[in-house]
C-alpha atoms as a PDB file:
ATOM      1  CA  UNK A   1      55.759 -95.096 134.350  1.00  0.00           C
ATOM      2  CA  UNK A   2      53.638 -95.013 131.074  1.00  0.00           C
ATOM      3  CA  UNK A   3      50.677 -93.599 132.623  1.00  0.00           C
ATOM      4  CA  UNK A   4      53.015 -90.894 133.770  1.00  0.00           C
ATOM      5  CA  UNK A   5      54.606 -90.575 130.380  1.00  0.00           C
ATOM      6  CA  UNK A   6      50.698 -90.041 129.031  1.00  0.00           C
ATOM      7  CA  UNK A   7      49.528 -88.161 132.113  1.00  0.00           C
ATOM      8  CA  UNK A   8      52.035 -85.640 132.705  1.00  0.00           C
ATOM      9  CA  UNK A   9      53.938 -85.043 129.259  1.00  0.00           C
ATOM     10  CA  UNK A  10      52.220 -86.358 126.305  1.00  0.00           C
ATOM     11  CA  UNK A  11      48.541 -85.434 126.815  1.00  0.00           C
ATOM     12  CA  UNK A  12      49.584 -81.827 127.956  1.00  0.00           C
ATOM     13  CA  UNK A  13      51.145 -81.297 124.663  1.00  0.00           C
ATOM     14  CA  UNK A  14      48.377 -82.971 122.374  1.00  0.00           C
ATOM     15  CA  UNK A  15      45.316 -80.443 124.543  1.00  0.00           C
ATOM     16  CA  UNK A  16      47.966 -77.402 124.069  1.00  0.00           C
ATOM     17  CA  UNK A  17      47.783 -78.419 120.220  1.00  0.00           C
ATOM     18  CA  UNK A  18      43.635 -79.099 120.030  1.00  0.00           C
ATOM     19  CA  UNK A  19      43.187 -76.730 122.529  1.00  0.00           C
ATOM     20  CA  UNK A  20      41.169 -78.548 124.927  1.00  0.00           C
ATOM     21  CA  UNK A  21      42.836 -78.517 128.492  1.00  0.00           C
ATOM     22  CA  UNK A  22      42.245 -82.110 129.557  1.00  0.00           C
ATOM     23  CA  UNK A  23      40.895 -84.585 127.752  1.00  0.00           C
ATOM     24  CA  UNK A  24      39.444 -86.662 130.079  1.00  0.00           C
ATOM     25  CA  UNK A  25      36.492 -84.563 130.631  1.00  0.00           C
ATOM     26  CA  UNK A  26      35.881 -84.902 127.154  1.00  0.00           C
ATOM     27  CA  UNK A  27      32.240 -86.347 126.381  1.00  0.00           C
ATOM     28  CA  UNK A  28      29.264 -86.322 124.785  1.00  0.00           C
ATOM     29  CA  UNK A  29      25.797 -86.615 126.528  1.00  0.00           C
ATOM     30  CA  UNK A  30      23.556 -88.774 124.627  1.00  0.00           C
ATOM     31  CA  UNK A  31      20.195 -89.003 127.283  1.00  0.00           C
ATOM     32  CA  UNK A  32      20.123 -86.917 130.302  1.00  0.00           C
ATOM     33  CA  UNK A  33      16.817 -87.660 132.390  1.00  0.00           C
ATOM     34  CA  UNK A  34      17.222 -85.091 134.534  1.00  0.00           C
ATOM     35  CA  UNK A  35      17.938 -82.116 131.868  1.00  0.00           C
ATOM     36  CA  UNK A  36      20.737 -80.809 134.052  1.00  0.00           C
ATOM     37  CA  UNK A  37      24.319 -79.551 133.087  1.00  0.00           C
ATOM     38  CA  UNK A  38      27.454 -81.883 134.227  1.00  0.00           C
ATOM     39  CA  UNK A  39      31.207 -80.577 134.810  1.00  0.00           C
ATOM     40  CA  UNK A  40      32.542 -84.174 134.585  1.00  0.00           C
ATOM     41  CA  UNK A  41      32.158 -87.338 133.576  1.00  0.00           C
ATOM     42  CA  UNK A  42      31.914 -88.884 136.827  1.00  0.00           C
ATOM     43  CA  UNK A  43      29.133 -86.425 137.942  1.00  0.00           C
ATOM     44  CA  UNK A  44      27.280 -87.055 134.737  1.00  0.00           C
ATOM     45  CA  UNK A  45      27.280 -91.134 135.200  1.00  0.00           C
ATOM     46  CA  UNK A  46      26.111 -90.089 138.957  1.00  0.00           C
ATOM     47  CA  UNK A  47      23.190 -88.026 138.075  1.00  0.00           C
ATOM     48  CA  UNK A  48      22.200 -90.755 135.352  1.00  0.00           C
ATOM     49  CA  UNK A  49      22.861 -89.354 132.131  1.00  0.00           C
ATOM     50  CA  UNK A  50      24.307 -92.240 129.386  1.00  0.00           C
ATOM     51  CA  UNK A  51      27.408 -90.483 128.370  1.00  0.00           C
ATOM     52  CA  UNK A  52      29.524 -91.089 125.628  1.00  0.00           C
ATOM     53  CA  UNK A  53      33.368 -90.645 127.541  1.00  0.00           C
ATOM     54  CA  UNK A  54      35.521 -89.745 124.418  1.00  0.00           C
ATOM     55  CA  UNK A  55      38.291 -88.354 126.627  1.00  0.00           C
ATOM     56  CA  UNK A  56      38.917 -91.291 128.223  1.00  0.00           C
ATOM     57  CA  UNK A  57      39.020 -93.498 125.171  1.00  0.00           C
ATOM     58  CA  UNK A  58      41.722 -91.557 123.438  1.00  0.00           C
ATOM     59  CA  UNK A  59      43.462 -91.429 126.769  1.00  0.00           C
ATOM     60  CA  UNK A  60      43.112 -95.323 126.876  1.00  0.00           C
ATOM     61  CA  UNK A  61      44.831 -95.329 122.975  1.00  0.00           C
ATOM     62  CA  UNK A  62      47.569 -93.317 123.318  1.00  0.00           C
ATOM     63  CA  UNK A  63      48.760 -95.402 126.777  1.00  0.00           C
ATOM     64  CA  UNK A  64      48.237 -98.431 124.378  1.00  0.00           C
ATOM     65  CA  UNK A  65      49.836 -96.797 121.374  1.00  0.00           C
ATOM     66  CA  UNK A  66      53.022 -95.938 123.851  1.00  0.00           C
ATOM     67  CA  UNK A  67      53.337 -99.522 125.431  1.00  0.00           C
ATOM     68  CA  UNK A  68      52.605-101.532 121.986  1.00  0.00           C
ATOM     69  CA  UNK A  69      55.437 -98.825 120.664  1.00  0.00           C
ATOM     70  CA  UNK A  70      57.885 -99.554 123.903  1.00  0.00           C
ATOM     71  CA  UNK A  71      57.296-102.995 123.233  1.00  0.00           C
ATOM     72  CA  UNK A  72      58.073-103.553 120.026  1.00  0.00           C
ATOM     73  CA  UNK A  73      61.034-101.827 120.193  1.00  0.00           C
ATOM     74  CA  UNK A  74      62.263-103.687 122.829  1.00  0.00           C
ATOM     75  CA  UNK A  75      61.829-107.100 120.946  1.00  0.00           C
ATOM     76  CA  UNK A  76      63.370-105.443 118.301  1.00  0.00           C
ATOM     77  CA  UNK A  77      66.095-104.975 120.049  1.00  0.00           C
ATOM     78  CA  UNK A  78      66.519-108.833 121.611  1.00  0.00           C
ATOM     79  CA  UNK A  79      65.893-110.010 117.789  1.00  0.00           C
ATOM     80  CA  UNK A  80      68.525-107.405 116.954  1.00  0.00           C
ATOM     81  CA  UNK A  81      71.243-109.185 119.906  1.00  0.00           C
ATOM     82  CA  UNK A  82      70.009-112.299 118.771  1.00  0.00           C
ATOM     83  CA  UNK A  83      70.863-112.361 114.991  1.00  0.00           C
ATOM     84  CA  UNK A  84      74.412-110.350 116.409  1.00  0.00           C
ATOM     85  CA  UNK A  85      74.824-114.099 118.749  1.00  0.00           C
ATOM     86  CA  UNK A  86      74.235-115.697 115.774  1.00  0.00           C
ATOM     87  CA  UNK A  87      76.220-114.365 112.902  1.00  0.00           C
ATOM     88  CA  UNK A  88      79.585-114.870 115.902  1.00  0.00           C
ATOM     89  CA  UNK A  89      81.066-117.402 114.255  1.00  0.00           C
ATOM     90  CA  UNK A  90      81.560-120.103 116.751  1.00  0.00           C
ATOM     91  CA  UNK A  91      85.049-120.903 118.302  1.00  0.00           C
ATOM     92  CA  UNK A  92      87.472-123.447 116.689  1.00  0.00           C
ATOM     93  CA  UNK A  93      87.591-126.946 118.924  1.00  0.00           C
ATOM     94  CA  UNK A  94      90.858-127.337 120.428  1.00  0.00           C
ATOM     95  CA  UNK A  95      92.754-130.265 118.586  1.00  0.00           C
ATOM     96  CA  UNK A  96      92.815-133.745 120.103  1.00  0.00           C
ATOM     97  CA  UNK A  97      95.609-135.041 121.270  1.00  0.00           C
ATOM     98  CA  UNK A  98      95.873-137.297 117.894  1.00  0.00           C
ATOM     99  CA  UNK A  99      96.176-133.936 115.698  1.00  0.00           C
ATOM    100  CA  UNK A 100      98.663-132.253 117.875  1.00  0.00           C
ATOM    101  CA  UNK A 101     101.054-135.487 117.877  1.00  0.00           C
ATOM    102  CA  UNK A 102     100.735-135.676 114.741  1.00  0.00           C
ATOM    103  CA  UNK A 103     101.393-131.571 113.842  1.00  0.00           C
ATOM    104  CA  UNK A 104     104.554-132.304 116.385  1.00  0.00           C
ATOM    105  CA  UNK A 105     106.009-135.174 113.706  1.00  0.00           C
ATOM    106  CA  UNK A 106     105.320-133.032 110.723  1.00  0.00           C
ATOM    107  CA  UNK A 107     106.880-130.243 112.615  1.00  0.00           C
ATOM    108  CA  UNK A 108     110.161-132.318 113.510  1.00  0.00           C
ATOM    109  CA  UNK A 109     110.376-134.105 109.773  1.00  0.00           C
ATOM    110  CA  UNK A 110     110.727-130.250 108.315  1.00  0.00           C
ATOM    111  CA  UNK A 111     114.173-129.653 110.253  1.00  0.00           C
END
């Protein structure tokens, strides 16, 4: 579900802002033996080249930055239901049997 949420909504609106269509073939060549072009990533690591994949790091920290963001909202909610448990102030015992005798004989001594 959150790679979906990063996939399909969030990084289509964040390469519609930059301008860059997808972000995963984002990166930086830093040695290419072989002096040829690459379209990807993948075929860059194939033909050797030590690439520097940028795209897929900032793909990697926004689907952390949207679970750690899920996640603490959702313990801020339980922390939320918990102080609300809490604060409930807690029902009154029932009265022995002592106490309600004894409410009885005040009772009675008033009439």
């Amino acid at each position: 579900m959150v790679n979906s949420l990063v996939t399909d909504l969030l990084m289509p609106l964040i390469s519609g802002i930059i301008g860059t269509p997808d972000f995963s073939n984002l990166y930086v060549v830093l040695r290419n033996p072989g002096g040829a072009a690459y379209a990807s990533v993948k075929a860059a690591r194939d033909g050797g080249a030590v690439v520097l994949a940028l795209g897929l790091f900032i793909n990697a920290v926004i689907s952390f930055l949207i679970v750690s963001a899920a996640l603490f909202f959702v313990v801020k909610m339980l922390n939320r239901l918990r102080r609300q448990e809490e604060a409930a102030p807690p029902a009154s015992p029932e009265p022995t049997a002592e106490v309600r005798l004894l409410g009885e004989i005040r009772d009675l001594l008033r009439r």
